[in-house]
PDBML (XML) file of the C-alpha atoms, coordinates in Angstrom:
<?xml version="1.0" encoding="UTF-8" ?>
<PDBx:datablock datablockName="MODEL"
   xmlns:PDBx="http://pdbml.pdb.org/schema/pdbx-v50.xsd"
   xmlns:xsi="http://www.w3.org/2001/XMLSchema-instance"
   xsi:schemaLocation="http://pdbml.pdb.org/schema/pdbx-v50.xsd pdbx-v50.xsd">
   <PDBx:atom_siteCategory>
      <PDBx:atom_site id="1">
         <PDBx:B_iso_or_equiv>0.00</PDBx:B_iso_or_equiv>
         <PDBx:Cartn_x>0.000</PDBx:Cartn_x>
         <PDBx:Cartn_y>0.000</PDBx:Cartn_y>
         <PDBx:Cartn_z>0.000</PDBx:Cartn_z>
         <PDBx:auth_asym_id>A</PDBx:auth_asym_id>
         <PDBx:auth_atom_id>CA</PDBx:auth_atom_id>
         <PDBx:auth_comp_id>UNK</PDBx:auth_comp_id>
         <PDBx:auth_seq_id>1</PDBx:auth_seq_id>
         <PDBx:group_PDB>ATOM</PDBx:group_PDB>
         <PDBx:label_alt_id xsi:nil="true" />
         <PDBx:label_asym_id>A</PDBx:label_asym_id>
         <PDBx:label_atom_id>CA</PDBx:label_atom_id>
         <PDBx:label_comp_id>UNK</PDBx:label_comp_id>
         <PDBx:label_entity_id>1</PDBx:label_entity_id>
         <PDBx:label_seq_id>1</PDBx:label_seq_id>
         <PDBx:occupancy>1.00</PDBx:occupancy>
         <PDBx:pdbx_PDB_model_num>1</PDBx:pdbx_PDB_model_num>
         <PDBx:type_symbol>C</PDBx:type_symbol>
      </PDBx:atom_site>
      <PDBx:atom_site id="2">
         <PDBx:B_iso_or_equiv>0.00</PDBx:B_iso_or_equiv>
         <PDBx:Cartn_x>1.285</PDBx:Cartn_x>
         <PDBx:Cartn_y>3.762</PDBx:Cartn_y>
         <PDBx:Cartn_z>-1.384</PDBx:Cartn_z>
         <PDBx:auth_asym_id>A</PDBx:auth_asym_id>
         <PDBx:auth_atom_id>CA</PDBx:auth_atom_id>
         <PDBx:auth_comp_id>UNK</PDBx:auth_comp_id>
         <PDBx:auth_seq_id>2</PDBx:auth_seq_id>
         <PDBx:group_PDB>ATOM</PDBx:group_PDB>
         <PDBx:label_alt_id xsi:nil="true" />
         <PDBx:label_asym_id>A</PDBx:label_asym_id>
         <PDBx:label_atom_id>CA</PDBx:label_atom_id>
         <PDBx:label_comp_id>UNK</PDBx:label_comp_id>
         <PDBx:label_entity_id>1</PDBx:label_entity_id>
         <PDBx:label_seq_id>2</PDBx:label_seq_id>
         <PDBx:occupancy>1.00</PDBx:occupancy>
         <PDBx:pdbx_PDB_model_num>1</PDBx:pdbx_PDB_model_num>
         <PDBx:type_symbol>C</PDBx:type_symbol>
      </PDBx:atom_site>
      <PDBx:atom_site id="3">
         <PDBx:B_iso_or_equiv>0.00</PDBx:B_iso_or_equiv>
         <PDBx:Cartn_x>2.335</PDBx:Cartn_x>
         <PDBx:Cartn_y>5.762</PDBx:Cartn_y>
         <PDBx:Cartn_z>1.836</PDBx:Cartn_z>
         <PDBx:auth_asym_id>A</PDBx:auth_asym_id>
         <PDBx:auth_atom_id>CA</PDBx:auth_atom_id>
         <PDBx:auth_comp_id>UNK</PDBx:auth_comp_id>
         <PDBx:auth_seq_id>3</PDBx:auth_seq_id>
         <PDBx:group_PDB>ATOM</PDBx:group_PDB>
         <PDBx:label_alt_id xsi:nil="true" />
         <PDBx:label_asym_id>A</PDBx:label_asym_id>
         <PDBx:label_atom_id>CA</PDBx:label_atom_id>
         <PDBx:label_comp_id>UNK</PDBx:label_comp_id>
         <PDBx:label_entity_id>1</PDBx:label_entity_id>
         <PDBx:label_seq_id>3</PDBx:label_seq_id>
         <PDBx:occupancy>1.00</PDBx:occupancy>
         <PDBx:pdbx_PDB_model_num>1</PDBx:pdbx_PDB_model_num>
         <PDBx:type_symbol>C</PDBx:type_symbol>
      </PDBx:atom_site>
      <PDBx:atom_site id="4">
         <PDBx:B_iso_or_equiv>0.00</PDBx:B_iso_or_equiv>
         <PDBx:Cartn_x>2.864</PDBx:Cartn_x>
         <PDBx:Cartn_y>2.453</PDBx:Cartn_y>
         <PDBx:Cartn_z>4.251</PDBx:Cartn_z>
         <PDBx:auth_asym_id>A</PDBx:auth_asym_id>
         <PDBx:auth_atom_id>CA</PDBx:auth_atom_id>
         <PDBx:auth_comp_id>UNK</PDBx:auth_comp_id>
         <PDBx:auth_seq_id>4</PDBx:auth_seq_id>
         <PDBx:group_PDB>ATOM</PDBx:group_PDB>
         <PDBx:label_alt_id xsi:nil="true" />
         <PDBx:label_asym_id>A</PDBx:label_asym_id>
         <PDBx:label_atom_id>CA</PDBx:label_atom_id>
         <PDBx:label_comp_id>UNK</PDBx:label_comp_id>
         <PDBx:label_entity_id>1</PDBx:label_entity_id>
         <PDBx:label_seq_id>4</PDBx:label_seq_id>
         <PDBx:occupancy>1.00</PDBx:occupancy>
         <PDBx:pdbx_PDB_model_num>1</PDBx:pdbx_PDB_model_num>
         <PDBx:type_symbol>C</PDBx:type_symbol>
      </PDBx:atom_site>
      <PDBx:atom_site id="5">
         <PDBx:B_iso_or_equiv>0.00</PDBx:B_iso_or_equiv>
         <PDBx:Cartn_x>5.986</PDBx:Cartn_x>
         <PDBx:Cartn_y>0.898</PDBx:Cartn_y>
         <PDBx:Cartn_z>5.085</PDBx:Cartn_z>
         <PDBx:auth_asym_id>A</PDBx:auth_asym_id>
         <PDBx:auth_atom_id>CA</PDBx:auth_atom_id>
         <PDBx:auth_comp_id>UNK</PDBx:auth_comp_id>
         <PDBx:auth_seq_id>5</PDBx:auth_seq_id>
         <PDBx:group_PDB>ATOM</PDBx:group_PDB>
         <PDBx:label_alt_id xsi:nil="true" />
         <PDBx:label_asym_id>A</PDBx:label_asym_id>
         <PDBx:label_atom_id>CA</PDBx:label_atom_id>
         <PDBx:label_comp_id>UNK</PDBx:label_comp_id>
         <PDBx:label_entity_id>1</PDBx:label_entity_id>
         <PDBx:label_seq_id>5</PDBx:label_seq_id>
         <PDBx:occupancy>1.00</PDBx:occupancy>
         <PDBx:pdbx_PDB_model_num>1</PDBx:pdbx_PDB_model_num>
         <PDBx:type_symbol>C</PDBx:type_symbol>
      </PDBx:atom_site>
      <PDBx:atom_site id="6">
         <PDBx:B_iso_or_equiv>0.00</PDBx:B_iso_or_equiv>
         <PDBx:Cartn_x>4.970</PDBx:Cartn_x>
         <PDBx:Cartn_y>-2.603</PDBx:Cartn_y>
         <PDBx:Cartn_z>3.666</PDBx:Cartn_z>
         <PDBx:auth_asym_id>A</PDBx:auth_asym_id>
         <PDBx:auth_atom_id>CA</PDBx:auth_atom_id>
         <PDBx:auth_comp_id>UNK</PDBx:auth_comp_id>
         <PDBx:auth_seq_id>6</PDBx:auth_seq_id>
         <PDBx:group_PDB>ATOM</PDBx:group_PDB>
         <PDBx:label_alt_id xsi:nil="true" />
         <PDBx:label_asym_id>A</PDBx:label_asym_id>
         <PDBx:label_atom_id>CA</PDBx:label_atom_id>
         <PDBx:label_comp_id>UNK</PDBx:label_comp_id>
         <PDBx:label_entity_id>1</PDBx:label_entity_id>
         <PDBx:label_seq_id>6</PDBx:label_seq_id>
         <PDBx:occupancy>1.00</PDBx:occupancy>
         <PDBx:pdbx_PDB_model_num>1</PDBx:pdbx_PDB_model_num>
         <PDBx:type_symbol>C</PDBx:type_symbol>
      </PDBx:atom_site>
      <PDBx:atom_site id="7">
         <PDBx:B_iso_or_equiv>0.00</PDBx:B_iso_or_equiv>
         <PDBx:Cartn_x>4.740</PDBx:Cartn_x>
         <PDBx:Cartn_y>-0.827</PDBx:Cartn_y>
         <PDBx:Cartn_z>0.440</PDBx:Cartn_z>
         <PDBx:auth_asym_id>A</PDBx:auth_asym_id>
         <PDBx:auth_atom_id>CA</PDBx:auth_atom_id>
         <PDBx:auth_comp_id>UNK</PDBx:auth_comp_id>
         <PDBx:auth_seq_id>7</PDBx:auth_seq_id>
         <PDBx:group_PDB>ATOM</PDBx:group_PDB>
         <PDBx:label_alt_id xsi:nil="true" />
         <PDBx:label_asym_id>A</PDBx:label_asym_id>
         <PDBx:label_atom_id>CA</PDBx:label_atom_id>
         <PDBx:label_comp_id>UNK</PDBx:label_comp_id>
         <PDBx:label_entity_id>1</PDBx:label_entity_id>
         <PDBx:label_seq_id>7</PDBx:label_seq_id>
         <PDBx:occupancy>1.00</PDBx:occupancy>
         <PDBx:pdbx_PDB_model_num>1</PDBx:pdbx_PDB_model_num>
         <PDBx:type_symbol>C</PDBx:type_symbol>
      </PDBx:atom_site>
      <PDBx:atom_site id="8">
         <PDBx:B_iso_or_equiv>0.00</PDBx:B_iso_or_equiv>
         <PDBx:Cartn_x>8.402</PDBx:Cartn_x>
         <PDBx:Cartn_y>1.091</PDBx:Cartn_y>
         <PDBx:Cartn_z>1.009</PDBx:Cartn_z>
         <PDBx:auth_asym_id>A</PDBx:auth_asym_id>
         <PDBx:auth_atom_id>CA</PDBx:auth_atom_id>
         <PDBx:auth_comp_id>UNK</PDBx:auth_comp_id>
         <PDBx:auth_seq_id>8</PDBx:auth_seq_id>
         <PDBx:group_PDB>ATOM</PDBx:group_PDB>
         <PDBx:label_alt_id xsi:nil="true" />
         <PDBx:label_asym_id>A</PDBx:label_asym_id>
         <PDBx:label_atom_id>CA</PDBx:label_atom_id>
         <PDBx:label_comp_id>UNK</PDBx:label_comp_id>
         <PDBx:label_entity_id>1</PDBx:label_entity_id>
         <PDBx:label_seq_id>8</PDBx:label_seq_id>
         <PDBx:occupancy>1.00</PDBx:occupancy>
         <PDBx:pdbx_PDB_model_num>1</PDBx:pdbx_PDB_model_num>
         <PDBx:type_symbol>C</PDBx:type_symbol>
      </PDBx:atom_site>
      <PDBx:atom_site id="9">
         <PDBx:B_iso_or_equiv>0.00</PDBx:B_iso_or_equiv>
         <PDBx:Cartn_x>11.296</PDBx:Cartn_x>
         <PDBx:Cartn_y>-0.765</PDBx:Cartn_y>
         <PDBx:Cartn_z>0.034</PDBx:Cartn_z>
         <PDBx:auth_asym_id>A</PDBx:auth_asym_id>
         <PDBx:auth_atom_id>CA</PDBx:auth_atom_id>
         <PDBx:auth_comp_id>UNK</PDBx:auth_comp_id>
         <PDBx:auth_seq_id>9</PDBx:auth_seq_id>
         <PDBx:group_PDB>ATOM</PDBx:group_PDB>
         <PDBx:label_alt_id xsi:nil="true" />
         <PDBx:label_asym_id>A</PDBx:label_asym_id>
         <PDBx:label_atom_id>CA</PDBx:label_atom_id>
         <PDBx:label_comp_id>UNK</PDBx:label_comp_id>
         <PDBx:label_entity_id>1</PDBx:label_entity_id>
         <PDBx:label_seq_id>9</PDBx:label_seq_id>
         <PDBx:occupancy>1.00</PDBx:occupancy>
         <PDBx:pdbx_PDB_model_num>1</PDBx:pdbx_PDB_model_num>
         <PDBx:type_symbol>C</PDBx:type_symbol>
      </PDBx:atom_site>
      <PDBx:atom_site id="10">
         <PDBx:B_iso_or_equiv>0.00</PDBx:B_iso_or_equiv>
         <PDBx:Cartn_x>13.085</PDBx:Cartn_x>
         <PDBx:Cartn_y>-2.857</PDBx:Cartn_y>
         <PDBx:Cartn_z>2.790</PDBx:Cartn_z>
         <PDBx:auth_asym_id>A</PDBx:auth_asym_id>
         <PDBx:auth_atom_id>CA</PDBx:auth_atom_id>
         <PDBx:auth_comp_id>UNK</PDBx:auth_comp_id>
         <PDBx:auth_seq_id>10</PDBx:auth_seq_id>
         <PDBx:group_PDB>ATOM</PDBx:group_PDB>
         <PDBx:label_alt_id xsi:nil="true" />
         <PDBx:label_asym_id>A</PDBx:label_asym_id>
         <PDBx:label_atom_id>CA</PDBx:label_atom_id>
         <PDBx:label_comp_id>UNK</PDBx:label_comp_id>
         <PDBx:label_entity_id>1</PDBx:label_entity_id>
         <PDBx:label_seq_id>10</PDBx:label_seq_id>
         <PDBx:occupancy>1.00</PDBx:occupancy>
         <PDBx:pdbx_PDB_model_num>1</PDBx:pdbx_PDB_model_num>
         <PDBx:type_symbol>C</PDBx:type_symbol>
      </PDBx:atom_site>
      <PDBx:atom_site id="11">
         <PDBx:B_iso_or_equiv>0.00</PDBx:B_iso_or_equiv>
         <PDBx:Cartn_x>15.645</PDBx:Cartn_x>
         <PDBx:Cartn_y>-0.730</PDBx:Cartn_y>
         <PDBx:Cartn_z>4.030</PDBx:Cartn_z>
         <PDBx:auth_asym_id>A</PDBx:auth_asym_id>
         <PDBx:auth_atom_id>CA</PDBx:auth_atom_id>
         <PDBx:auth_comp_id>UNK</PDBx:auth_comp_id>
         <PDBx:auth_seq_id>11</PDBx:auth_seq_id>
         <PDBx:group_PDB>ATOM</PDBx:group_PDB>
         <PDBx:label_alt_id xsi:nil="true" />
         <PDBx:label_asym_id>A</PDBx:label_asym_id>
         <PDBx:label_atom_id>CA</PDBx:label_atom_id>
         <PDBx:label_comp_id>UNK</PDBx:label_comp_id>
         <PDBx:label_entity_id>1</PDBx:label_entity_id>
         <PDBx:label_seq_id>11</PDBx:label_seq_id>
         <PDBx:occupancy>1.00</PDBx:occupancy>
         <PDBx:pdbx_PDB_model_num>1</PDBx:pdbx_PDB_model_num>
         <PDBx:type_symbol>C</PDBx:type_symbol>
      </PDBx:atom_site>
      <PDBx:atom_site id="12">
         <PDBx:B_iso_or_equiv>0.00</PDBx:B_iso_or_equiv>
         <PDBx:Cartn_x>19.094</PDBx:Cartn_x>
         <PDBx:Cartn_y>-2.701</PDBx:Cartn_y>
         <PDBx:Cartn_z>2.986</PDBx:Cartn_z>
         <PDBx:auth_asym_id>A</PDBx:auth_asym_id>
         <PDBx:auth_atom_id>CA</PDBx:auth_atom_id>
         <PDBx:auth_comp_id>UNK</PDBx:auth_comp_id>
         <PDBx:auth_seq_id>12</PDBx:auth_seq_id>
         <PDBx:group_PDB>ATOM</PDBx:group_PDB>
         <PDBx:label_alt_id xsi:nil="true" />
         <PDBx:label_asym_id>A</PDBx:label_asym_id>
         <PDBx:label_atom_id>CA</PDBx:label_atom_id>
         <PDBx:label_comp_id>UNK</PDBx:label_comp_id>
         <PDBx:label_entity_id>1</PDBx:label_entity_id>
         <PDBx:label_seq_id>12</PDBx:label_seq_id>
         <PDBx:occupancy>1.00</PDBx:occupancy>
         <PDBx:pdbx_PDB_model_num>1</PDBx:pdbx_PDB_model_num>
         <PDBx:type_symbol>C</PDBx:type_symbol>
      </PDBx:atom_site>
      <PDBx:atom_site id="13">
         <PDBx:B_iso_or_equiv>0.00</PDBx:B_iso_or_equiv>
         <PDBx:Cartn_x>17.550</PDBx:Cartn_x>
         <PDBx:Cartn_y>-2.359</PDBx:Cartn_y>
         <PDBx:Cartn_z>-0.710</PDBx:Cartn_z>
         <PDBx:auth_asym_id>A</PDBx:auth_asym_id>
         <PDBx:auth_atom_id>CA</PDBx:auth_atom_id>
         <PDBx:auth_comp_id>UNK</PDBx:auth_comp_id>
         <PDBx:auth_seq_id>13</PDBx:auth_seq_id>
         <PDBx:group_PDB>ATOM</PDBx:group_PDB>
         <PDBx:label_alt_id xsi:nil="true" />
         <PDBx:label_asym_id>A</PDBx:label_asym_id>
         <PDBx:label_atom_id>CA</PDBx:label_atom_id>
         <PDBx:label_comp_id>UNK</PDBx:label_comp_id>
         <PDBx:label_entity_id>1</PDBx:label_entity_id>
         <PDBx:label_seq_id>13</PDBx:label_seq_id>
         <PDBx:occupancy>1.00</PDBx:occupancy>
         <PDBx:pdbx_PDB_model_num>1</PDBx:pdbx_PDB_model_num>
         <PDBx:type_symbol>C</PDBx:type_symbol>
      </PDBx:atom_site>
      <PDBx:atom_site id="14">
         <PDBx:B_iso_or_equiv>0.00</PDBx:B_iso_or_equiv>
         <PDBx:Cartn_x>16.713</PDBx:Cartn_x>
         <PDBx:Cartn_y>0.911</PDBx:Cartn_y>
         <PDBx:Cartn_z>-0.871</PDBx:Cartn_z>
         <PDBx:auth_asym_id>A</PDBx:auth_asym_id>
         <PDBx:auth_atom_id>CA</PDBx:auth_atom_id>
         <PDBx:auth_comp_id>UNK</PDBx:auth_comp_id>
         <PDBx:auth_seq_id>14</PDBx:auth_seq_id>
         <PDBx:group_PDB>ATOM</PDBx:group_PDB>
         <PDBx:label_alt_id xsi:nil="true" />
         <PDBx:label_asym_id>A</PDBx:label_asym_id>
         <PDBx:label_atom_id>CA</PDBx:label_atom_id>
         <PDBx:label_comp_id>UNK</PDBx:label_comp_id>
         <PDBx:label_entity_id>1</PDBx:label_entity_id>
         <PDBx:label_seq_id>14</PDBx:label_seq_id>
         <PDBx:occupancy>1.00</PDBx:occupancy>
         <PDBx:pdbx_PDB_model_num>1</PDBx:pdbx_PDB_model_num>
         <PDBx:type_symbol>C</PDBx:type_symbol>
      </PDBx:atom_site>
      <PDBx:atom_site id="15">
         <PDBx:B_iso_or_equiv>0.00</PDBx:B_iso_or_equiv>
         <PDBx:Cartn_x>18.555</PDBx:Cartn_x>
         <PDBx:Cartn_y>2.216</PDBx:Cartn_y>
         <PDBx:Cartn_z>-4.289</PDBx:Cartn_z>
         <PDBx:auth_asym_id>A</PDBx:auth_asym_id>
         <PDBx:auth_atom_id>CA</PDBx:auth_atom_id>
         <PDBx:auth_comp_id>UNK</PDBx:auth_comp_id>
         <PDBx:auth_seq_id>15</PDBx:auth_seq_id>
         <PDBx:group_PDB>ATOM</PDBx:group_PDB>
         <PDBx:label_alt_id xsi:nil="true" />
         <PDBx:label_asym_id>A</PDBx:label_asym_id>
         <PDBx:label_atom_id>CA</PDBx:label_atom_id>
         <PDBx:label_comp_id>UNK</PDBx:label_comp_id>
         <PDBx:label_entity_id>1</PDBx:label_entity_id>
         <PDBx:label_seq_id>15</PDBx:label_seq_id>
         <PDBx:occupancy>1.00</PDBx:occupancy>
         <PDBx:pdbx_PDB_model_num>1</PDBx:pdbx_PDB_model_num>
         <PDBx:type_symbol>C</PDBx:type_symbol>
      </PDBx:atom_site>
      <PDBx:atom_site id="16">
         <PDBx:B_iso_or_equiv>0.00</PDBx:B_iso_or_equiv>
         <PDBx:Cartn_x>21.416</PDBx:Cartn_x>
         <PDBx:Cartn_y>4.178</PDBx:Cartn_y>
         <PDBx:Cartn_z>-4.059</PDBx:Cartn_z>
         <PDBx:auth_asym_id>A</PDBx:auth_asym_id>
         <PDBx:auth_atom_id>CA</PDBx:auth_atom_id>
         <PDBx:auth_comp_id>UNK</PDBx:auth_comp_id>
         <PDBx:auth_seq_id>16</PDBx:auth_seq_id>
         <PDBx:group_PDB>ATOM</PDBx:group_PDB>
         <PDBx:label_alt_id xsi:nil="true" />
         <PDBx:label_asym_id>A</PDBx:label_asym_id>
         <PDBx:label_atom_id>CA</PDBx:label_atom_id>
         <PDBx:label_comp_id>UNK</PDBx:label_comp_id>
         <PDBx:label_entity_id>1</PDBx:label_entity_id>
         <PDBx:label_seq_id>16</PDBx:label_seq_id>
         <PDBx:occupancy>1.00</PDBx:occupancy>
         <PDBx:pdbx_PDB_model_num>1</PDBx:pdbx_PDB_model_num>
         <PDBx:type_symbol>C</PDBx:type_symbol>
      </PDBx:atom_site>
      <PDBx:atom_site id="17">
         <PDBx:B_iso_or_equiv>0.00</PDBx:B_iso_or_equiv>
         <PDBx:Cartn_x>22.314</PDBx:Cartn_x>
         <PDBx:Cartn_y>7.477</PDBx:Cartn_y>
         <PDBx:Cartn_z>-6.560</PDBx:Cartn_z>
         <PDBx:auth_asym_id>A</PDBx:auth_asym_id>
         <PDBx:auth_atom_id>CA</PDBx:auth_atom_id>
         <PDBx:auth_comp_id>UNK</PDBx:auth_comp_id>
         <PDBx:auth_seq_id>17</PDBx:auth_seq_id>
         <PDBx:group_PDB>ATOM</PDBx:group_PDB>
         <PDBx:label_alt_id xsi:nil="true" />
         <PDBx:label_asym_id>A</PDBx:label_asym_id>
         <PDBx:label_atom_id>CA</PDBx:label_atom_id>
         <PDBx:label_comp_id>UNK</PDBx:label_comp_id>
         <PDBx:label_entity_id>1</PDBx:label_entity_id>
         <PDBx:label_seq_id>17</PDBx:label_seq_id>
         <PDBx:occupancy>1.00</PDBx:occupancy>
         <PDBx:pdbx_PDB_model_num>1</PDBx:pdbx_PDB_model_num>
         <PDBx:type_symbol>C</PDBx:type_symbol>
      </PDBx:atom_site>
      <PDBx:atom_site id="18">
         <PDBx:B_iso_or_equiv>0.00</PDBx:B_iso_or_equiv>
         <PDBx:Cartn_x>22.697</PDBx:Cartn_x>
         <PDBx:Cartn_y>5.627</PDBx:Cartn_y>
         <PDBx:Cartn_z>-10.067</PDBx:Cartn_z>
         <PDBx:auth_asym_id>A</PDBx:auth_asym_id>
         <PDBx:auth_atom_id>CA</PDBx:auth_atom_id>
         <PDBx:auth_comp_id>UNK</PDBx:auth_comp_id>
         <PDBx:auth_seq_id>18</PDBx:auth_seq_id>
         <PDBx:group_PDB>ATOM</PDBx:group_PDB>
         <PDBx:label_alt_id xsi:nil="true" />
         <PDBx:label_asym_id>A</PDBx:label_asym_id>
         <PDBx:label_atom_id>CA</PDBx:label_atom_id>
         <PDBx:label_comp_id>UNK</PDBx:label_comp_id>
         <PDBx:label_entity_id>1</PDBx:label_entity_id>
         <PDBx:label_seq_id>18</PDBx:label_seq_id>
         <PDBx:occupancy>1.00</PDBx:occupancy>
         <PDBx:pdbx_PDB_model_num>1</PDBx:pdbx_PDB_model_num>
         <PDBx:type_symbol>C</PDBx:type_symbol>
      </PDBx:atom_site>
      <PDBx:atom_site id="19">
         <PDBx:B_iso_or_equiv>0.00</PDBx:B_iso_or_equiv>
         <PDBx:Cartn_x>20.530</PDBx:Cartn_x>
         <PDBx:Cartn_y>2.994</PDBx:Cartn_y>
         <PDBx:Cartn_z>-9.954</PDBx:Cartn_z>
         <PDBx:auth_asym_id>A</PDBx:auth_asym_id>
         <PDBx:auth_atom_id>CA</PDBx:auth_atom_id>
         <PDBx:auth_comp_id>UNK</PDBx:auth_comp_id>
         <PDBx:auth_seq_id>19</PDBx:auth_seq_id>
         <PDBx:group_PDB>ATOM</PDBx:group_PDB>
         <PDBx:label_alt_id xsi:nil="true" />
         <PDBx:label_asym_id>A</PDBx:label_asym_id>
         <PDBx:label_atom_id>CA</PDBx:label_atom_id>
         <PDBx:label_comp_id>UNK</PDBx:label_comp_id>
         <PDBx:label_entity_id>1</PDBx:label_entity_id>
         <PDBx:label_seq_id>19</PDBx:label_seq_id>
         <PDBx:occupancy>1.00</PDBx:occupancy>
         <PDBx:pdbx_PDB_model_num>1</PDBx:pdbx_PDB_model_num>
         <PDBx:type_symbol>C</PDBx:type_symbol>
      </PDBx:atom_site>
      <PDBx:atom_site id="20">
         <PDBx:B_iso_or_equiv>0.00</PDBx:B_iso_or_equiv>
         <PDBx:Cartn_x>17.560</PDBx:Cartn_x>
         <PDBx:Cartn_y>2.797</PDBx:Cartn_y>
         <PDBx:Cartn_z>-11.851</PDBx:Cartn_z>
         <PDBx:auth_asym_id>A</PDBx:auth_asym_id>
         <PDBx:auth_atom_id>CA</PDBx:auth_atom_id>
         <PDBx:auth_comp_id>UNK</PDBx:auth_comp_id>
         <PDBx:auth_seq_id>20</PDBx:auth_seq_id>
         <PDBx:group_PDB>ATOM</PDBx:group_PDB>
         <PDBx:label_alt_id xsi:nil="true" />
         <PDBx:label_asym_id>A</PDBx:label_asym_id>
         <PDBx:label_atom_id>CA</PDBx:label_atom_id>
         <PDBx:label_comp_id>UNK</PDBx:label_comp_id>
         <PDBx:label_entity_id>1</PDBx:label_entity_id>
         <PDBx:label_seq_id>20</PDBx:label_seq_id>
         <PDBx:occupancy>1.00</PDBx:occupancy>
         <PDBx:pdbx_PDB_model_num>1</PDBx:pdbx_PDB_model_num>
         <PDBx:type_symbol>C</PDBx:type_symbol>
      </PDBx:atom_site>
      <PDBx:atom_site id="21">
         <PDBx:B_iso_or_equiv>0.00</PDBx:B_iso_or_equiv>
         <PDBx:Cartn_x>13.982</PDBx:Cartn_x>
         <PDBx:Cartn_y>1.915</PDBx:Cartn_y>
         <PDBx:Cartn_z>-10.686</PDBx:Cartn_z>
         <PDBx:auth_asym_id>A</PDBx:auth_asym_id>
         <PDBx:auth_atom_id>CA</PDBx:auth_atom_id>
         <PDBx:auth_comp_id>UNK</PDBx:auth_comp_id>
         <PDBx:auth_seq_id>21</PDBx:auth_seq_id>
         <PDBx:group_PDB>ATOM</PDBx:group_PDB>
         <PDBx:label_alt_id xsi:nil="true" />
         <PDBx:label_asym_id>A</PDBx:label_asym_id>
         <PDBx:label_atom_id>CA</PDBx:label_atom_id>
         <PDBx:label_comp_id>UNK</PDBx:label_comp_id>
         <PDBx:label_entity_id>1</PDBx:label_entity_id>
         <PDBx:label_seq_id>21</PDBx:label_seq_id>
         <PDBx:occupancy>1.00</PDBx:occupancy>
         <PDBx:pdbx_PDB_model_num>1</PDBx:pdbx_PDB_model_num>
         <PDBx:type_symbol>C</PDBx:type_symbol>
      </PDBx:atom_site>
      <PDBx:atom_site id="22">
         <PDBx:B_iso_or_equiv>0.00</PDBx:B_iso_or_equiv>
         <PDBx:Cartn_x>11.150</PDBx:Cartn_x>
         <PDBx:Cartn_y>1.173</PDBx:Cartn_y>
         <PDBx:Cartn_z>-13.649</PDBx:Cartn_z>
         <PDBx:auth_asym_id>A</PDBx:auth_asym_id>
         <PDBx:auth_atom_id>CA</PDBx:auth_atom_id>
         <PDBx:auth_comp_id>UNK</PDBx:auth_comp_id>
         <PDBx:auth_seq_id>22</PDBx:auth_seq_id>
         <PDBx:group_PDB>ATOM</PDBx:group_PDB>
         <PDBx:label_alt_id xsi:nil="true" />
         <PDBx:label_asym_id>A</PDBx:label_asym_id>
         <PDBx:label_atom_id>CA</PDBx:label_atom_id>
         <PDBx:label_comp_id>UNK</PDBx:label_comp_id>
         <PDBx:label_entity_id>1</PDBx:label_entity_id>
         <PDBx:label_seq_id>22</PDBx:label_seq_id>
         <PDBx:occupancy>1.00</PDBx:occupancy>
         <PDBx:pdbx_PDB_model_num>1</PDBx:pdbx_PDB_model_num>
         <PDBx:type_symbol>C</PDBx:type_symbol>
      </PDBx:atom_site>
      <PDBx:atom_site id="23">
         <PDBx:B_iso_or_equiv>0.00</PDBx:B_iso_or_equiv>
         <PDBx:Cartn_x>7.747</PDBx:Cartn_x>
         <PDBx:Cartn_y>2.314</PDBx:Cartn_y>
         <PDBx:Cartn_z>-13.545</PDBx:Cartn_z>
         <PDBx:auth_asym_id>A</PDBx:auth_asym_id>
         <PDBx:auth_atom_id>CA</PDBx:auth_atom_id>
         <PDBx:auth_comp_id>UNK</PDBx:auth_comp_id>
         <PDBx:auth_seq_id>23</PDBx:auth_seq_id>
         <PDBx:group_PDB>ATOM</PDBx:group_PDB>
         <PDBx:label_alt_id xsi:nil="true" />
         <PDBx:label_asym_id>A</PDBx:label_asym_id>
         <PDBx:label_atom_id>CA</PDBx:label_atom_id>
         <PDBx:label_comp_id>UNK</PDBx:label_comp_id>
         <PDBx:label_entity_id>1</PDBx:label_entity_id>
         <PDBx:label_seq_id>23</PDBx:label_seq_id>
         <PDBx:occupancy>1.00</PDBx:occupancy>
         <PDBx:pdbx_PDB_model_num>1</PDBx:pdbx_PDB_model_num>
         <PDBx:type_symbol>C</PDBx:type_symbol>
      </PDBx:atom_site>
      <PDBx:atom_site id="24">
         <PDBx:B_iso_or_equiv>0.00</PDBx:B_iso_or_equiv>
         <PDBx:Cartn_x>5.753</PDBx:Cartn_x>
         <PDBx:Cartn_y>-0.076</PDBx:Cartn_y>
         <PDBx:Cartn_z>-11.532</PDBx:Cartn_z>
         <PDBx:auth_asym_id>A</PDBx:auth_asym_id>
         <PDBx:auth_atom_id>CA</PDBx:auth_atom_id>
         <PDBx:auth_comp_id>UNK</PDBx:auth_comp_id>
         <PDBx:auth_seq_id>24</PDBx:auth_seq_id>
         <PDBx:group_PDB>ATOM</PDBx:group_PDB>
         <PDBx:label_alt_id xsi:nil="true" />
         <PDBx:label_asym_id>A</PDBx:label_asym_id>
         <PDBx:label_atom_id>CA</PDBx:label_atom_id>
         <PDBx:label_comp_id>UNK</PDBx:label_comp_id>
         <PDBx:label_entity_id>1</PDBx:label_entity_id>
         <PDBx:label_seq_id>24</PDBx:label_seq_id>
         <PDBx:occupancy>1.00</PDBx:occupancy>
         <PDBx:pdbx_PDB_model_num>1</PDBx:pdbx_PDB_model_num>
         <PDBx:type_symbol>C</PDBx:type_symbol>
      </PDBx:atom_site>
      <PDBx:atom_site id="25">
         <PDBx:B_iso_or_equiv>0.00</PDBx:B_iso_or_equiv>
         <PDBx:Cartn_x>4.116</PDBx:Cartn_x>
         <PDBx:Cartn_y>-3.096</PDBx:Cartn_y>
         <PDBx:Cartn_z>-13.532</PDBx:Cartn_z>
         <PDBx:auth_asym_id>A</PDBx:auth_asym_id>
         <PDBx:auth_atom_id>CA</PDBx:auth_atom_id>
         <PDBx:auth_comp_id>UNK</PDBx:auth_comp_id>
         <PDBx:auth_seq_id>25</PDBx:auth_seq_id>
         <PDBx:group_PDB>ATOM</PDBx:group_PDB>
         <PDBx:label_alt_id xsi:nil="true" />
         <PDBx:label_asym_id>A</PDBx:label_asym_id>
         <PDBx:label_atom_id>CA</PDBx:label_atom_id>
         <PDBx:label_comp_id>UNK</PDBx:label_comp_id>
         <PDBx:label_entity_id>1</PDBx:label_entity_id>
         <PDBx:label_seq_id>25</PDBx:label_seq_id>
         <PDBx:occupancy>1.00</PDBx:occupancy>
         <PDBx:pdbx_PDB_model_num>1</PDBx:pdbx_PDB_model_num>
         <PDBx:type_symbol>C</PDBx:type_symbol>
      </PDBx:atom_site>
   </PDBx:atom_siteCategory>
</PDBx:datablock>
């Protein structure tokens, strides 16, 4: 769910500055 922390990613895979994350399918 938008706006909750089950729908944030889990913290040790949070991107870092480069990485790319697609539009969601």
């Amino acid at each position: 769910e938008y706006g909750t922390w089950g729908g944030e990613f889990r913290a040790e895979f949070v991107p870092v500055a480069g990485e790319v994350v697609a539009s969601e399918h």
